[in-house]
PDB file of N, CA and C in Angstrom:
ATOM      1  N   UNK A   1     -19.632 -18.828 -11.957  1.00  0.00           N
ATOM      2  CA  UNK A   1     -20.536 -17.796 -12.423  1.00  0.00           C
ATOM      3  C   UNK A   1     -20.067 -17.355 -13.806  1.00  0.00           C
ATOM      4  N   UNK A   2     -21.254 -17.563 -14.653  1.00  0.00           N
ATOM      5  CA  UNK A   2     -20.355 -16.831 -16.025  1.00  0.00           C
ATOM      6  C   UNK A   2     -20.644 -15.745 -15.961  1.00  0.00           C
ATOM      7  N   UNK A   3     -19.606 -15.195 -17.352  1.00  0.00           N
ATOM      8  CA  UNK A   3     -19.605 -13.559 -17.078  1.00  0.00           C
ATOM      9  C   UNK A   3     -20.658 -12.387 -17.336  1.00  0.00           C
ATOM     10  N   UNK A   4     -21.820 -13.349 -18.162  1.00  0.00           N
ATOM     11  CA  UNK A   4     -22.977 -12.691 -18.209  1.00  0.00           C
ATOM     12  C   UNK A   4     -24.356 -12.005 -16.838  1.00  0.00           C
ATOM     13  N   UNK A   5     -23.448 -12.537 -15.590  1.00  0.00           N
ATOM     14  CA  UNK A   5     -24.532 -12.763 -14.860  1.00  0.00           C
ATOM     15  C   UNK A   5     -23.818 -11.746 -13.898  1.00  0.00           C
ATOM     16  N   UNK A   6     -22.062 -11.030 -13.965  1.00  0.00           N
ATOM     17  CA  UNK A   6     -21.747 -10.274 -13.027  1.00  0.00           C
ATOM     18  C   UNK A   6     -22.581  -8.676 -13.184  1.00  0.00           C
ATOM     19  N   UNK A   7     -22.777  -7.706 -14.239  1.00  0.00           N
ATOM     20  CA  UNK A   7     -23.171  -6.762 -13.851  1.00  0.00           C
ATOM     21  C   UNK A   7     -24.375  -6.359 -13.145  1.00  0.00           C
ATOM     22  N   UNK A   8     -25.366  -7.767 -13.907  1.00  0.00           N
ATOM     23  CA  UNK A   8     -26.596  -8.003 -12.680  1.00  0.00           C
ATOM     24  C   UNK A   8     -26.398  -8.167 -11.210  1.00  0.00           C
ATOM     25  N   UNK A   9     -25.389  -9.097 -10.661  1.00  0.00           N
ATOM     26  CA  UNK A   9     -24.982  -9.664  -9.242  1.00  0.00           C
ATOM     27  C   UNK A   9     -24.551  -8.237  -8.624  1.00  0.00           C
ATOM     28  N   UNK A  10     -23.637  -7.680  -9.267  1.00  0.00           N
ATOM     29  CA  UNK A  10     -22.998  -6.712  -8.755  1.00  0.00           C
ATOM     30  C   UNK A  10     -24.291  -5.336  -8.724  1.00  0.00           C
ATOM     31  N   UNK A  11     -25.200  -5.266  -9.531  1.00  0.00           N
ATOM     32  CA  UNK A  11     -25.806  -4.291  -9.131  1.00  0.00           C
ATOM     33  C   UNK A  11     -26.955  -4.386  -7.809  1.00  0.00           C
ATOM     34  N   UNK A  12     -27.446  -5.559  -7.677  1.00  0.00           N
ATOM     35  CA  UNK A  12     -28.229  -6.190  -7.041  1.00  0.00           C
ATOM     36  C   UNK A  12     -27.134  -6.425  -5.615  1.00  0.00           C
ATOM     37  N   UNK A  13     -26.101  -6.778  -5.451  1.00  0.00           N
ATOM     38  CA  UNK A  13     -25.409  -6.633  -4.857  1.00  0.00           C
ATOM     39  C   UNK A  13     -24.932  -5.604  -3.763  1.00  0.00           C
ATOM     40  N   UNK A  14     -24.581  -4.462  -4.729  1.00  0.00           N
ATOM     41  CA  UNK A  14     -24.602  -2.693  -4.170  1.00  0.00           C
ATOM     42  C   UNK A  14     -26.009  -2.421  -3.525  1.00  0.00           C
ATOM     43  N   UNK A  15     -27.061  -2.926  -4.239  1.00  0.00           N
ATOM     44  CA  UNK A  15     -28.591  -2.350  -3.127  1.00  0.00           C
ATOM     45  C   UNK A  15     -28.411  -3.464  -2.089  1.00  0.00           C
ATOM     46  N   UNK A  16     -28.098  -4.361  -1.899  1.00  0.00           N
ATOM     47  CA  UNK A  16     -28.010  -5.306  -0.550  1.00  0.00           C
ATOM     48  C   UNK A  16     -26.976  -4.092   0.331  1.00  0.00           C
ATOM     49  N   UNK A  17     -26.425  -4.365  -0.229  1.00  0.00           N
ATOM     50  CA  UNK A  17     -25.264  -3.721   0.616  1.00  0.00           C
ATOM     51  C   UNK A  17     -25.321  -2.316   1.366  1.00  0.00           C
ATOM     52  N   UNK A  18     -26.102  -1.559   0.463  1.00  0.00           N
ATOM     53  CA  UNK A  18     -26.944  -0.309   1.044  1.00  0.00           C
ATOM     54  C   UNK A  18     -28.095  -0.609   1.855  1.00  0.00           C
ATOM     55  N   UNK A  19     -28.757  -1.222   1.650  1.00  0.00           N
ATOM     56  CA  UNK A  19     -30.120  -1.757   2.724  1.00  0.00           C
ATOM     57  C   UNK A  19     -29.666  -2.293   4.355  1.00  0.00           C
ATOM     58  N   UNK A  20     -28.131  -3.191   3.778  1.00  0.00           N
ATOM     59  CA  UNK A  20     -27.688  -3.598   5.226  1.00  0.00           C
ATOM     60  C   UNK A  20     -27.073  -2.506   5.608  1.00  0.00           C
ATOM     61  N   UNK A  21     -26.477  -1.582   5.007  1.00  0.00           N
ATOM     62  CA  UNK A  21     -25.996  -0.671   5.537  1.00  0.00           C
ATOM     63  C   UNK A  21     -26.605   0.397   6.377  1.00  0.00           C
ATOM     64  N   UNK A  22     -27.507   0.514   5.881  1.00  0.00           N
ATOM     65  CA  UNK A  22     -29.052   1.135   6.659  1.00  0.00           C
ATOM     66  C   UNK A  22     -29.674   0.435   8.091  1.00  0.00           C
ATOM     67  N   UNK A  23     -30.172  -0.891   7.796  1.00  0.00           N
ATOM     68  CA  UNK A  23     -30.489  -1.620   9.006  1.00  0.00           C
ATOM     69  C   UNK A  23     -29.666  -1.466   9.912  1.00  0.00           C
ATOM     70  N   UNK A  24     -28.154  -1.880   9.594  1.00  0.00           N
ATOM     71  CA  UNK A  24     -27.282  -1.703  10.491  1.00  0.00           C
ATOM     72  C   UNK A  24     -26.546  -0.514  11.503  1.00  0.00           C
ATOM     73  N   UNK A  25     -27.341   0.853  11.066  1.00  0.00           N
ATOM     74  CA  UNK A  25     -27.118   1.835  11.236  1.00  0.00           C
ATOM     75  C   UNK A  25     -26.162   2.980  10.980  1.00  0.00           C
ATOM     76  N   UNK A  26     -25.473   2.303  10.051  1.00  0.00           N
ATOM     77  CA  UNK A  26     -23.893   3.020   9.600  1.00  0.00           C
ATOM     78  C   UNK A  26     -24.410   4.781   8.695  1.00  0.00           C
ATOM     79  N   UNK A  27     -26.075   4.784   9.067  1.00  0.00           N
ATOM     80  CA  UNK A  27     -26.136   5.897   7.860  1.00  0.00           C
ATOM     81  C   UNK A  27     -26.485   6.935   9.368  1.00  0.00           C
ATOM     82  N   UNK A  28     -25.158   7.093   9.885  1.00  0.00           N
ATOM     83  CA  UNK A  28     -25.678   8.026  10.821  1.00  0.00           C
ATOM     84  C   UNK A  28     -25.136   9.395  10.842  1.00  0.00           C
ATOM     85  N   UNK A  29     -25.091   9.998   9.396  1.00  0.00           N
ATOM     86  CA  UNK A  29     -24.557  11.669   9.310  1.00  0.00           C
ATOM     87  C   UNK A  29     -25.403  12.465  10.381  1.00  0.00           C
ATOM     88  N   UNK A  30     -26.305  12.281  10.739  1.00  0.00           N
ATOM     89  CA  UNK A  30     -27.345  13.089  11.161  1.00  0.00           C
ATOM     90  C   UNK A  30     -27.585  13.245  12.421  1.00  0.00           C
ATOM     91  N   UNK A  31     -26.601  12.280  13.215  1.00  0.00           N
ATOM     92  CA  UNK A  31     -25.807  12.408  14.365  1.00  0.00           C
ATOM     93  C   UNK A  31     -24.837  13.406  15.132  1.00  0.00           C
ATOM     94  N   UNK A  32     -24.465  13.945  14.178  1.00  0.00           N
ATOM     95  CA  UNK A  32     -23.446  14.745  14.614  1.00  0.00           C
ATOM     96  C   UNK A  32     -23.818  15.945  14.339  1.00  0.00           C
ATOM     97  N   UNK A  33     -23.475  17.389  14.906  1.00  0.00           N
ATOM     98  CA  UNK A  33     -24.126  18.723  14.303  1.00  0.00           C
ATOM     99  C   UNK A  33     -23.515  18.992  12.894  1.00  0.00           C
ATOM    100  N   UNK A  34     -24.441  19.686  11.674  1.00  0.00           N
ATOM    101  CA  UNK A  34     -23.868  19.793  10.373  1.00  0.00           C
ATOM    102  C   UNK A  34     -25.165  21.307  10.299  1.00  0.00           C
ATOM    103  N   UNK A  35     -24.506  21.906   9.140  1.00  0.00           N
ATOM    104  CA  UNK A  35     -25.211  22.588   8.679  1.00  0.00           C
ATOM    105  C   UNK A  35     -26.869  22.507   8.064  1.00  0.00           C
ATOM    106  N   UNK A  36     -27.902  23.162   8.004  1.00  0.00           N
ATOM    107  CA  UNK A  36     -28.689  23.292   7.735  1.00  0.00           C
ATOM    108  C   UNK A  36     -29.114  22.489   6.295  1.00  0.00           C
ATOM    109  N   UNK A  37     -27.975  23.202   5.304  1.00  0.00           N
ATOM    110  CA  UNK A  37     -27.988  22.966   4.155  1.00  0.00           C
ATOM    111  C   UNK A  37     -27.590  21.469   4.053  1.00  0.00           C
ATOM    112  N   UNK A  38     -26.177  21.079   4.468  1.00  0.00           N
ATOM    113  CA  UNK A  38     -25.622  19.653   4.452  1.00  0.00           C
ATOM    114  C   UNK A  38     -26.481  18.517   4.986  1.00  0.00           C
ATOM    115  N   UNK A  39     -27.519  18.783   6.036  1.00  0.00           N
ATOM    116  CA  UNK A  39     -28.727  18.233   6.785  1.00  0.00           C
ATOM    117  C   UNK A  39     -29.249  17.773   5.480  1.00  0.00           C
ATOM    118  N   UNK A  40     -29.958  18.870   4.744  1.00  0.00           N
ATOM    119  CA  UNK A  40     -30.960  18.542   3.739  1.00  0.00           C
ATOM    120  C   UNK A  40     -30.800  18.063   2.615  1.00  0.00           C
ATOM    121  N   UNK A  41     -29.305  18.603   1.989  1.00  0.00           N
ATOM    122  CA  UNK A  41     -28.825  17.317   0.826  1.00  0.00           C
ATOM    123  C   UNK A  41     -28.198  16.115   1.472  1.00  0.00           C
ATOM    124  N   UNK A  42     -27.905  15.942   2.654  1.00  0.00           N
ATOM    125  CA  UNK A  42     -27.918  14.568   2.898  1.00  0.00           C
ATOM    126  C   UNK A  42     -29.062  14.037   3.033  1.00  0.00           C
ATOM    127  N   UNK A  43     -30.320  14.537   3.809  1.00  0.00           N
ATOM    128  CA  UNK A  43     -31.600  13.969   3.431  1.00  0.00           C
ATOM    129  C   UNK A  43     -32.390  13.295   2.009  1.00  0.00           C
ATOM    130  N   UNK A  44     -31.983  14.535   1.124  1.00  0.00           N
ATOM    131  CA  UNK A  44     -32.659  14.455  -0.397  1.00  0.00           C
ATOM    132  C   UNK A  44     -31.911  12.845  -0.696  1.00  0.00           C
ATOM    133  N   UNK A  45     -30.297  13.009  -0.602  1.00  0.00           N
ATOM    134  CA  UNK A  45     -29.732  11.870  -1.230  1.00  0.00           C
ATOM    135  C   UNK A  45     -30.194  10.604  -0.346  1.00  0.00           C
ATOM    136  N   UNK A  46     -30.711  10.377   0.850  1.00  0.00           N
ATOM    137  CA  UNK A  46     -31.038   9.350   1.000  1.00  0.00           C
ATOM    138  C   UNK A  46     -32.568   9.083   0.582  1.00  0.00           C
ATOM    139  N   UNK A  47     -33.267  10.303   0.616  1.00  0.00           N
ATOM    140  CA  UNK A  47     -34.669   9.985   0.007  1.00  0.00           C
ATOM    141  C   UNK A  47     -34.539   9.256  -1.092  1.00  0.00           C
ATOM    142  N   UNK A  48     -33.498   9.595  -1.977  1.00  0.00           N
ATOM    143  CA  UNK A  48     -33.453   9.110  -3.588  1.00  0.00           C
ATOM    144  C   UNK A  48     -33.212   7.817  -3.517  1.00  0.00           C
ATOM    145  N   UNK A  49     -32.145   7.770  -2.852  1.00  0.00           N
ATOM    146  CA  UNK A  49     -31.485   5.980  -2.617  1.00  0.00           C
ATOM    147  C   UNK A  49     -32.355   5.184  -2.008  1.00  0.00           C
ATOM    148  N   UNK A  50     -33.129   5.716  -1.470  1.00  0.00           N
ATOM    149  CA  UNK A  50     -34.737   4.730  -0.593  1.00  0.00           C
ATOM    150  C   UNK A  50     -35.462   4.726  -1.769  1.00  0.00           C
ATOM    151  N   UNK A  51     -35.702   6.036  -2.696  1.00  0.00           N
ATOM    152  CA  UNK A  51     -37.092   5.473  -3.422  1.00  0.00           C
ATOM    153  C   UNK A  51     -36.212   4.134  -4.851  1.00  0.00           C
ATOM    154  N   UNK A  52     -35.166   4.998  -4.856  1.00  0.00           N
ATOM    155  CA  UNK A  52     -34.662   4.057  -6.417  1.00  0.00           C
ATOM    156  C   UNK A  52     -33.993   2.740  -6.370  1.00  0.00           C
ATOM    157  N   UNK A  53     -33.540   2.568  -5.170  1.00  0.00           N
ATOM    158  CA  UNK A  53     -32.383   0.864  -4.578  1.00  0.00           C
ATOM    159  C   UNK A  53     -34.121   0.035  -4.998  1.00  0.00           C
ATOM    160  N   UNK A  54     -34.790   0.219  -4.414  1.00  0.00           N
ATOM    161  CA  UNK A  54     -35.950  -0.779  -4.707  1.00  0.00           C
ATOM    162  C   UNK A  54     -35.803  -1.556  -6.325  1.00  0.00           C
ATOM    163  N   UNK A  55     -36.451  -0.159  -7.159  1.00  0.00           N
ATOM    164  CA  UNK A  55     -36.837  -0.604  -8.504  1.00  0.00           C
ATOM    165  C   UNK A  55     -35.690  -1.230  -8.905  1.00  0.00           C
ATOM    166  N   UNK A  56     -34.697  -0.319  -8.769  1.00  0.00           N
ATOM    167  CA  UNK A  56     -33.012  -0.966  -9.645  1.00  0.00           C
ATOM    168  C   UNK A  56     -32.725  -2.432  -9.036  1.00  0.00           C
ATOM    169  N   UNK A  57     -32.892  -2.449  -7.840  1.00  0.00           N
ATOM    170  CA  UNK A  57     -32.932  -3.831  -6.881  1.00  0.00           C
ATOM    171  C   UNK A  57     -33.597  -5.057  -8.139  1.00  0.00           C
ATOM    172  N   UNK A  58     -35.112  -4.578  -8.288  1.00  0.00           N
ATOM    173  CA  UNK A  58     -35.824  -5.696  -8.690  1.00  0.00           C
ATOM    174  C   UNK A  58     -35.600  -5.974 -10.371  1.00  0.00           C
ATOM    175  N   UNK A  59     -35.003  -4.805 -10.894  1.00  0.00           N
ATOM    176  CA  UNK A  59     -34.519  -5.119 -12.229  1.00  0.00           C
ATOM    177  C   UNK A  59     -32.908  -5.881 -12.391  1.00  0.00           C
ATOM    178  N   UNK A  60     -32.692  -5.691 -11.454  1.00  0.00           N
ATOM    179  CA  UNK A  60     -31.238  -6.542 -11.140  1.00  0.00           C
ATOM    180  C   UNK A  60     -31.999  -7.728 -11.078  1.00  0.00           C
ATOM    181  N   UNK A  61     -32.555  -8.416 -10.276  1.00  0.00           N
ATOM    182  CA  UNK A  61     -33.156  -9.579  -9.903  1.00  0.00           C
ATOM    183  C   UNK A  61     -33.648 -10.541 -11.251  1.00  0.00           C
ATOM    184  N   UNK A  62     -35.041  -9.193 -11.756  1.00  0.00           N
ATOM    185  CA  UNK A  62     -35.373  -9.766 -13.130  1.00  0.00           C
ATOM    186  C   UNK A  62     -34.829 -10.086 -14.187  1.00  0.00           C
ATOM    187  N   UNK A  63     -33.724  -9.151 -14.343  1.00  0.00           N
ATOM    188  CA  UNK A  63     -32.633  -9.458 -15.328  1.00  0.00           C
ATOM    189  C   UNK A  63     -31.765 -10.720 -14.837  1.00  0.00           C
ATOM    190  N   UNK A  64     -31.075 -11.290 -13.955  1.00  0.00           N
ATOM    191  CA  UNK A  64     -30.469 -12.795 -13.564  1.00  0.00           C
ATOM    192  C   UNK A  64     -31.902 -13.794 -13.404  1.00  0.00           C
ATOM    193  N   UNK A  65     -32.697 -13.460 -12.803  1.00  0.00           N
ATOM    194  CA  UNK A  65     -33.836 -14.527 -13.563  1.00  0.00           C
ATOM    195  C   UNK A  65     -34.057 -14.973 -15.144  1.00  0.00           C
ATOM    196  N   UNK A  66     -34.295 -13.678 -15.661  1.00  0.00           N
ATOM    197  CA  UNK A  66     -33.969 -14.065 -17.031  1.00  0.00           C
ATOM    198  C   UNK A  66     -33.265 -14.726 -17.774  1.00  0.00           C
ATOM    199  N   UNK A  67     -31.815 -14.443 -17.333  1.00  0.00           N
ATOM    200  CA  UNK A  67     -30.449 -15.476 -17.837  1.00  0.00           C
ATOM    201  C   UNK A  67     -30.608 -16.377 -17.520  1.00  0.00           C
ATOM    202  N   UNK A  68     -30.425 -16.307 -16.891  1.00  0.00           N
ATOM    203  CA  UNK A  68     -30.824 -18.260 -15.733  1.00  0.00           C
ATOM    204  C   UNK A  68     -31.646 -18.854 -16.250  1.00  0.00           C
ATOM    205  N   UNK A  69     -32.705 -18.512 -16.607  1.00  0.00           N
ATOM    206  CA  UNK A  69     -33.984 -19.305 -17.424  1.00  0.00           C
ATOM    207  C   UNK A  69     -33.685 -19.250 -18.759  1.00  0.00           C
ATOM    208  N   UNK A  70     -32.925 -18.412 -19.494  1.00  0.00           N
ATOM    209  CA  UNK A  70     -32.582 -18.985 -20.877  1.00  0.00           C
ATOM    210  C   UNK A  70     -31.556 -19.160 -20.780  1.00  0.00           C
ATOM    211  N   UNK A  71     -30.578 -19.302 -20.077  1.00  0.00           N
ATOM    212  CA  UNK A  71     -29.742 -20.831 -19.980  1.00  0.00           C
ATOM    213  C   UNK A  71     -30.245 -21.616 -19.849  1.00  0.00           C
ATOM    214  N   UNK A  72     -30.571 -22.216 -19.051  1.00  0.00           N
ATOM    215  CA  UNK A  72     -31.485 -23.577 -18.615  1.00  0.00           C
ATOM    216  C   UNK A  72     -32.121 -23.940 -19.480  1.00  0.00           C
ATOM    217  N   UNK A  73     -33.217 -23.063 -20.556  1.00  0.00           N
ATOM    218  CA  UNK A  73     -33.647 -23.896 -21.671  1.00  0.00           C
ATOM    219  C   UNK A  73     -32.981 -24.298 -22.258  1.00  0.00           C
ATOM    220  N   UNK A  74     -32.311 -23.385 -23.108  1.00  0.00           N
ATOM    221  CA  UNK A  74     -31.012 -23.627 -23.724  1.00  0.00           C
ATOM    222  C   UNK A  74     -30.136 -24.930 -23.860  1.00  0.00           C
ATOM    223  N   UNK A  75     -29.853 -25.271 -22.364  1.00  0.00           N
ATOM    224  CA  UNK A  75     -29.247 -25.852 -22.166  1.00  0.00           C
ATOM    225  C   UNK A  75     -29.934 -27.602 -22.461  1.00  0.00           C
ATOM    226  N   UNK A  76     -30.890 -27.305 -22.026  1.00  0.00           N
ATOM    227  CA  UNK A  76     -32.529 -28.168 -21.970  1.00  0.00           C
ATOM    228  C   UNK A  76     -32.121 -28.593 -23.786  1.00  0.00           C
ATOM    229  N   UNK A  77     -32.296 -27.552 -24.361  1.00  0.00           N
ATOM    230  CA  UNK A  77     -32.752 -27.966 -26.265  1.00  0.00           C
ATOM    231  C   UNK A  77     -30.947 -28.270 -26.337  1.00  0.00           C
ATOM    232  N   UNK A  78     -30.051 -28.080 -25.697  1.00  0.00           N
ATOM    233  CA  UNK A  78     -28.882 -28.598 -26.650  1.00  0.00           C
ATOM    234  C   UNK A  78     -29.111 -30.297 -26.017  1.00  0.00           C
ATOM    235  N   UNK A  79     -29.371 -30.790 -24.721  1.00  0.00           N
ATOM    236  CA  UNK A  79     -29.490 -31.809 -24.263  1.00  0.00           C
ATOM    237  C   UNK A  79     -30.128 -32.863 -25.213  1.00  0.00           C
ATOM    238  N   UNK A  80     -31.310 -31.911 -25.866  1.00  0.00           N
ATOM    239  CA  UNK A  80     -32.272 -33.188 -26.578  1.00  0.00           C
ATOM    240  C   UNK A  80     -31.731 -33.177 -27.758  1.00  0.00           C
ATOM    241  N   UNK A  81     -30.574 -32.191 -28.636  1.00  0.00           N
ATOM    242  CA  UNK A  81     -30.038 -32.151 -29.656  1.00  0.00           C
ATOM    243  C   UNK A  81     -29.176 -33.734 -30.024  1.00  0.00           C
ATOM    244  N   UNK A  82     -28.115 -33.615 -28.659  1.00  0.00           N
ATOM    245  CA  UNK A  82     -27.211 -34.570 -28.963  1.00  0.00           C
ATOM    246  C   UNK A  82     -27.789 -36.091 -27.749  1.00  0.00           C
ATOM    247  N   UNK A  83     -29.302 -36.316 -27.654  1.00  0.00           N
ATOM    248  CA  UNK A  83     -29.611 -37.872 -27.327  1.00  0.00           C
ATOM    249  C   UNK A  83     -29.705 -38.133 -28.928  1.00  0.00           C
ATOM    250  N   UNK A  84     -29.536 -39.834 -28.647  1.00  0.00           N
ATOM    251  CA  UNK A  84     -29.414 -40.326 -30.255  1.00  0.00           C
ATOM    252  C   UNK A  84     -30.952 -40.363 -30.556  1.00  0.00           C
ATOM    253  N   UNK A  85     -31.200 -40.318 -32.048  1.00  0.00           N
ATOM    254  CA  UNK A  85     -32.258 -41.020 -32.409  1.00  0.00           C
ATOM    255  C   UNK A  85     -33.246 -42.133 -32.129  1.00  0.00           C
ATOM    256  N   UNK A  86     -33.892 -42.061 -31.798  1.00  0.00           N
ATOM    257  CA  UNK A  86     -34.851 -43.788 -31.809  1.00  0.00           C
ATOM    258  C   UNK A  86     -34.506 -44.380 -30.410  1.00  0.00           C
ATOM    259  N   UNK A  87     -33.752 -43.379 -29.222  1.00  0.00           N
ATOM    260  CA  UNK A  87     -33.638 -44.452 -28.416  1.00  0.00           C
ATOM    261  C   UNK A  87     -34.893 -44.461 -26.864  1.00  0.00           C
ATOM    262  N   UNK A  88     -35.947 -43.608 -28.086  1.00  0.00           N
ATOM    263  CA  UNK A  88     -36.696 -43.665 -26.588  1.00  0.00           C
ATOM    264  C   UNK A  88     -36.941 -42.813 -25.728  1.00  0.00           C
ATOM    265  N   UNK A  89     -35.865 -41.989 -25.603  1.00  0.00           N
ATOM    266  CA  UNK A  89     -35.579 -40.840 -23.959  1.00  0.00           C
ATOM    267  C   UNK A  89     -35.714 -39.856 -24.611  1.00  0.00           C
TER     268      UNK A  89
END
C-alpha cells in the first residue's frame, strides 16, 4: 500500500469499525441506569455518528477510488512512454 492511500483506508476504516461496532452490539450505554442528562448526550453523540460515518464513509471511498484510478492511468501513460517506437504494440 503506498503511503498516499493510508489516511483514506484509515478513515474509511474507523466508520467500518463503528458500523460493526453497532451491528455487533457493543453500543450498549443505554443498558445500564445513567442519568437523564448522560442518556441524552449519549443519544445526541450517536445521532451524529449515524448521520456523519455515512457521508465521511463515502468520501473516504471516493477519495481511494480516485488514487487508484490516477495511478492506474498514470501508470497506463508511463507504460506507453517506454514501448519502443515502430514496434507495433
Amino acid at each position: 500500500m503506498r503511503k498516499e492511500f493510508i489516511p483514506g483506508a484509515a478513515v474509511l476504516g474507523g466508520v467500518l469499525l463503528f458500523w460493526a461496532a453497532a451491528v455487533l452490539g457493543n453500543l450498549s450505554f443505554l443498558s445500564a441506569p445513567k442519568s437523564p442528562l448522560a442518556t441524552l448526550a449519549w443519544l445526541i453523540f450517536v445521532y451524529a455518528a449515524v448521520a456523519i460515518t455515512p457521508i465521511v464513509g463515502g468520501l473516504a471511498a471516493a477519495d481511494l477510488l480516485r488514487r487508484w484510478q490516477r495511478n492506474r492511468i498514470e501508470g497506463t501513460r508511463r507504460g506507453q512512454e517506454r514501448r519502443p517506437a515502430g514496434t507495433g504494440a
